[in-house]
Protein backbone atom coordinates (compact mmCIF):
# COMPACT_ATOMS: atom_id res chain seq x y z
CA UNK A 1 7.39 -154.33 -110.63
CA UNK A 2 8.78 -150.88 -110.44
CA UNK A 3 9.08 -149.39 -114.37
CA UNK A 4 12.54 -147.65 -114.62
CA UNK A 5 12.08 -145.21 -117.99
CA UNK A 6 14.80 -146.31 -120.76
CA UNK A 7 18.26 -143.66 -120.88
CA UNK A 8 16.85 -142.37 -123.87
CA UNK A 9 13.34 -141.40 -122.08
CA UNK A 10 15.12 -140.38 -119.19
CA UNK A 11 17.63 -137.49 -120.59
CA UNK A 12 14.56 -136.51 -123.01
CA UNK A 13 12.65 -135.90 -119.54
CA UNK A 14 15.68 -133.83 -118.73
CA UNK A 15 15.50 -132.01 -121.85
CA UNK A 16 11.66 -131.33 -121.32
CA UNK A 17 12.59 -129.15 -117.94
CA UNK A 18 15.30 -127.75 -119.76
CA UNK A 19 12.72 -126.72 -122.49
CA UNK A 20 10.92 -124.40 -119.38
CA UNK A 21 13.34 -121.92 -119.74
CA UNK A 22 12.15 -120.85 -122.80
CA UNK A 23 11.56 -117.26 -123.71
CA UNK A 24 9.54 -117.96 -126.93
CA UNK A 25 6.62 -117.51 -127.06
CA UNK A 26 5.81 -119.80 -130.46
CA UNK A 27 7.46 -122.89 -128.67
CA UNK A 28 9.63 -124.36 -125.36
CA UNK A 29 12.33 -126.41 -126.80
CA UNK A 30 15.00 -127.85 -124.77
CA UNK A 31 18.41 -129.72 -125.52
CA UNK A 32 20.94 -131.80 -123.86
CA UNK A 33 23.80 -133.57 -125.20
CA UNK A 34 25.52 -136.19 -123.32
CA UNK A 35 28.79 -138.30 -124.13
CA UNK A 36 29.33 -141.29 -122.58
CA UNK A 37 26.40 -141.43 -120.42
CA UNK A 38 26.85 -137.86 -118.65
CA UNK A 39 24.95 -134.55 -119.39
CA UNK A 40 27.75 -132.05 -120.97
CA UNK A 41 25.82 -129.75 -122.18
CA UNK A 42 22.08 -127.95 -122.37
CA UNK A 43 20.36 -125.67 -124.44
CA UNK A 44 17.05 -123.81 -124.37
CA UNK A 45 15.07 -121.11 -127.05
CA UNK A 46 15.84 -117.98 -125.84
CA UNK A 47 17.57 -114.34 -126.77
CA UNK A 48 21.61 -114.11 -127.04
CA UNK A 49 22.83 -113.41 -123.66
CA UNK A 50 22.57 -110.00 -122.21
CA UNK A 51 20.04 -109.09 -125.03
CA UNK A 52 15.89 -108.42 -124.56
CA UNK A 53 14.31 -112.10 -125.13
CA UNK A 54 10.56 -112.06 -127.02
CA UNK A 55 9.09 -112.14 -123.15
CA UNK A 56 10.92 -108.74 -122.24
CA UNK A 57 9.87 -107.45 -125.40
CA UNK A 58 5.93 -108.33 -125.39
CA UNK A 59 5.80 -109.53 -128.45
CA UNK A 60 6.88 -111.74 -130.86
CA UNK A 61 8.24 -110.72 -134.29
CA UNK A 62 7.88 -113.14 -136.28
CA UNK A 63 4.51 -113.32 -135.66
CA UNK A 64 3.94 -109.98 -135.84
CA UNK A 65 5.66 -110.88 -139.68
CA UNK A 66 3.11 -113.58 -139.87
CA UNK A 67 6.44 -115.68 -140.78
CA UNK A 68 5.39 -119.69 -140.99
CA UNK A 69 7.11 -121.82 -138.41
CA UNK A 70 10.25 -123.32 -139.92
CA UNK A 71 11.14 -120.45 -142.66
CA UNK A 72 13.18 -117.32 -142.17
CA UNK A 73 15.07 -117.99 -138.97
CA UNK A 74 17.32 -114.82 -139.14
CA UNK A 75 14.05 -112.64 -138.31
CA UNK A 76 13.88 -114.16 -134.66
CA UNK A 77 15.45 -112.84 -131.14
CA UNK A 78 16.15 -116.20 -130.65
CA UNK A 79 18.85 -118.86 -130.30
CA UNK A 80 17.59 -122.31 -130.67
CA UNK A 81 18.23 -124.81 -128.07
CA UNK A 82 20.59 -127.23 -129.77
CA UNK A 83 22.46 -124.26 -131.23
CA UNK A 84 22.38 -122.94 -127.56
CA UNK A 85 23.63 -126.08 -126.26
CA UNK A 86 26.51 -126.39 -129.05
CA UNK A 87 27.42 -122.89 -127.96
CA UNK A 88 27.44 -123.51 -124.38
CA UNK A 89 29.86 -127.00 -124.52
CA UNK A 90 32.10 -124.63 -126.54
CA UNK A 91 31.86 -121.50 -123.77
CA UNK A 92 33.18 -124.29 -121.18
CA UNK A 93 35.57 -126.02 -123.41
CA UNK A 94 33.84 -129.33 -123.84
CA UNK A 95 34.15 -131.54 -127.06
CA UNK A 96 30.78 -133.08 -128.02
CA UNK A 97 32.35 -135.26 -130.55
CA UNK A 98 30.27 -138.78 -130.29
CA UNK A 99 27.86 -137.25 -128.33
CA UNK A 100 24.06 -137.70 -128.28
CA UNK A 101 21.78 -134.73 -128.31
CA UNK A 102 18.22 -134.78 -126.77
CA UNK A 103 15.45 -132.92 -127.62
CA UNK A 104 11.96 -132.30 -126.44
CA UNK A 105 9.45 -129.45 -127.41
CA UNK A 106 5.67 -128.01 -126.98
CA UNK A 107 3.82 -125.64 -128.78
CA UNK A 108 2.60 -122.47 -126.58
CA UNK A 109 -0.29 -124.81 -125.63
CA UNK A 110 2.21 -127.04 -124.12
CA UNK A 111 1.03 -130.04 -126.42
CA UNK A 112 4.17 -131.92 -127.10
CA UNK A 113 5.34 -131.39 -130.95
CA UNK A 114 7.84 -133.00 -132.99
CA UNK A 115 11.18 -132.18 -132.21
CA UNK A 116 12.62 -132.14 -135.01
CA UNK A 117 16.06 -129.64 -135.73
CA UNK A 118 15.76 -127.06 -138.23
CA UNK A 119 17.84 -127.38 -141.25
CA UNK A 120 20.31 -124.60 -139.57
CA UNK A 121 20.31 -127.07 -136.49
CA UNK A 122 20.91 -130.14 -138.47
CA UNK A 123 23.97 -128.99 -140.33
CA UNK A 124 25.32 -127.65 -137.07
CA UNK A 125 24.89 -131.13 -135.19
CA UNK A 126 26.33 -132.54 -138.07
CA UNK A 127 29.66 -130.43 -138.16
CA UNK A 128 29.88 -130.73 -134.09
CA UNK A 129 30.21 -134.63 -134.75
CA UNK A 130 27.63 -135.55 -132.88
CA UNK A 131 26.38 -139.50 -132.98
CA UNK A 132 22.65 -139.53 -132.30
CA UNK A 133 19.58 -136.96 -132.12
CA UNK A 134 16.62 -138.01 -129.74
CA UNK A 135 13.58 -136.35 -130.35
CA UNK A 136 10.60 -136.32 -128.86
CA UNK A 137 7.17 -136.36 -131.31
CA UNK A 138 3.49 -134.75 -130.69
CA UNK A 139 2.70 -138.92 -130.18
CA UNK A 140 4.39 -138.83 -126.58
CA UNK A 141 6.90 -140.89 -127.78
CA UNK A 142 10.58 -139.75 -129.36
CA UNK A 143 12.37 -140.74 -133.13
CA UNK A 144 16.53 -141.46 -132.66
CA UNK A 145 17.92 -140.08 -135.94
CA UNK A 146 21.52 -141.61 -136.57
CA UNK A 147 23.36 -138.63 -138.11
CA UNK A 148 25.22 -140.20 -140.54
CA UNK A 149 21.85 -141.13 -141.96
CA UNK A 150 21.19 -137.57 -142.43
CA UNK A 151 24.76 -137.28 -144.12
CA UNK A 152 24.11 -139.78 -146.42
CA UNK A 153 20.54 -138.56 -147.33
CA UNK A 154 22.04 -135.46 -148.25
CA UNK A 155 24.88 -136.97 -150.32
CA UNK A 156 22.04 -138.48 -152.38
CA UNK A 157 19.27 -135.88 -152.23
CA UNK A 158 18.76 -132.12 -151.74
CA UNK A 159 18.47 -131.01 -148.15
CA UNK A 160 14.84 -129.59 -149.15
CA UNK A 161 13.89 -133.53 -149.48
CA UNK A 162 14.39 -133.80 -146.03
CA UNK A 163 11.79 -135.92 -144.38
CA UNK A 164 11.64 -134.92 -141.13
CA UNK A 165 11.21 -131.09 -140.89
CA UNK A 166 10.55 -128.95 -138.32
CA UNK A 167 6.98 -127.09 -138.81
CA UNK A 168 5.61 -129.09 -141.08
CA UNK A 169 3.11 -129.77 -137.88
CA UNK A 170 2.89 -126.36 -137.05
CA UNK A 171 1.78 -124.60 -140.35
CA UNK A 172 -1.99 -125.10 -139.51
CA UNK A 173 -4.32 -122.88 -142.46
C-alpha cells in the first residue's frame, strides 16, 4: 500500500524547505499559507530586504545580548516567517482571508522545535483573518490551532496566559 502524507503533513513539508532559507542563526522557520487548497504565499526568518541578514553580519545580536528566545523581538535583524509571508501576499496583492498558515521550525541543530508563533505573530495572523495555524512540534508531529480559539482565549484571559508559546522549549539554564 503506498502511504500518501495527509494535506496538512504535506504543505508543513513544504514549509520545512521553505524554513532553509533562513538567515538566523538561533532557528530555520518557514511559513506557507494556502487558501483553498493552493500555496499563496511563503515566508522564511531572515533580514528586511536589501538589508545585511545575521549570516552577512557574523554574528548574531541577540545573542551577543544574551536575550532569551521569545522576549525582546525588536532587538533582531530579522523578519519572522509568518510575518514574512503576511508581507509577501500583501507585496503581490493576495487576500489571505480564510487561509491556513503552515509552519515548521529547527533549532540551529536542526532538531525540529515547536512551531509555535510569537505573540507579535499571533496577533498578526489574527488581524490577516486567517482560519487555521499548522505547526509542527519537537515530537515530529504538528498541533492545528483554530484561530478563533486563540480569539476567544484572549477575550477571557490575558495574552501572557497563553499556552502555547514560542521558547518556552528553547530557554534551556
Amino acid at each position: 500500500m503506498i502511504m500518501r502524507p495527509t494535506k496538512d503533513q504535506y504543505y508543513l513539508n513544504i514549509a520545512k524547505q521553505v524554513a532553509q532559507r533562513s538567515t538566523c542563526f538561533r532557528v530555520r522557520f518557514g511559513a506557507i499559507i494556502v487558501r483553498d487548497d493552493q500555496i499563496i504565499a511563503t515566508g522564511y526568518v531572515g533580514a528586511p530586504r536589501k538589508t545585511k541578514d545575521c549570516f552577512e553580519r557574523g554574528n548574531c545580536l541577540r545573542d551577543q545580548l544574551k536575550i532569551p528566545h521569545g522576549q525582546k523581538y525588536e532587538l533582531c535583524r530579522s523578519v519572522h516567517s509568518e510575518q514574512n509571508a503576511i508581507i509577501n501576499a500583501a507585496r503581490a496583492g493576495v487576500s489571505l482571508l480564510g487561509g491556513d498558515m503552515f509552519i515548521y521550525a529547527e533549532n540551529k541543530e536542526r532538531e525540529a522545535i515547536d512551531a509555535f508563533p510569537c505573540f507579535i505573530c499571533k496577533k498578526m495572523i489574527i488581524n490577516a483573518g486567517l482560519n487555521r495555524a499548522v505547526c509542527s512540534t519537537s515530537d515530529g508531529k504538528y498541533k492545528v490551532f483554530n484561530i478563533q480559539d486563540w480569539v476567544r482565549d484572549w477575550q477571557e484571559r490575558d495574552i501572557l496566559d497563553d499556552q502555547h508559546q514560542y521558547g518556552k522549549d528553547q530557554n534551556r539554564g
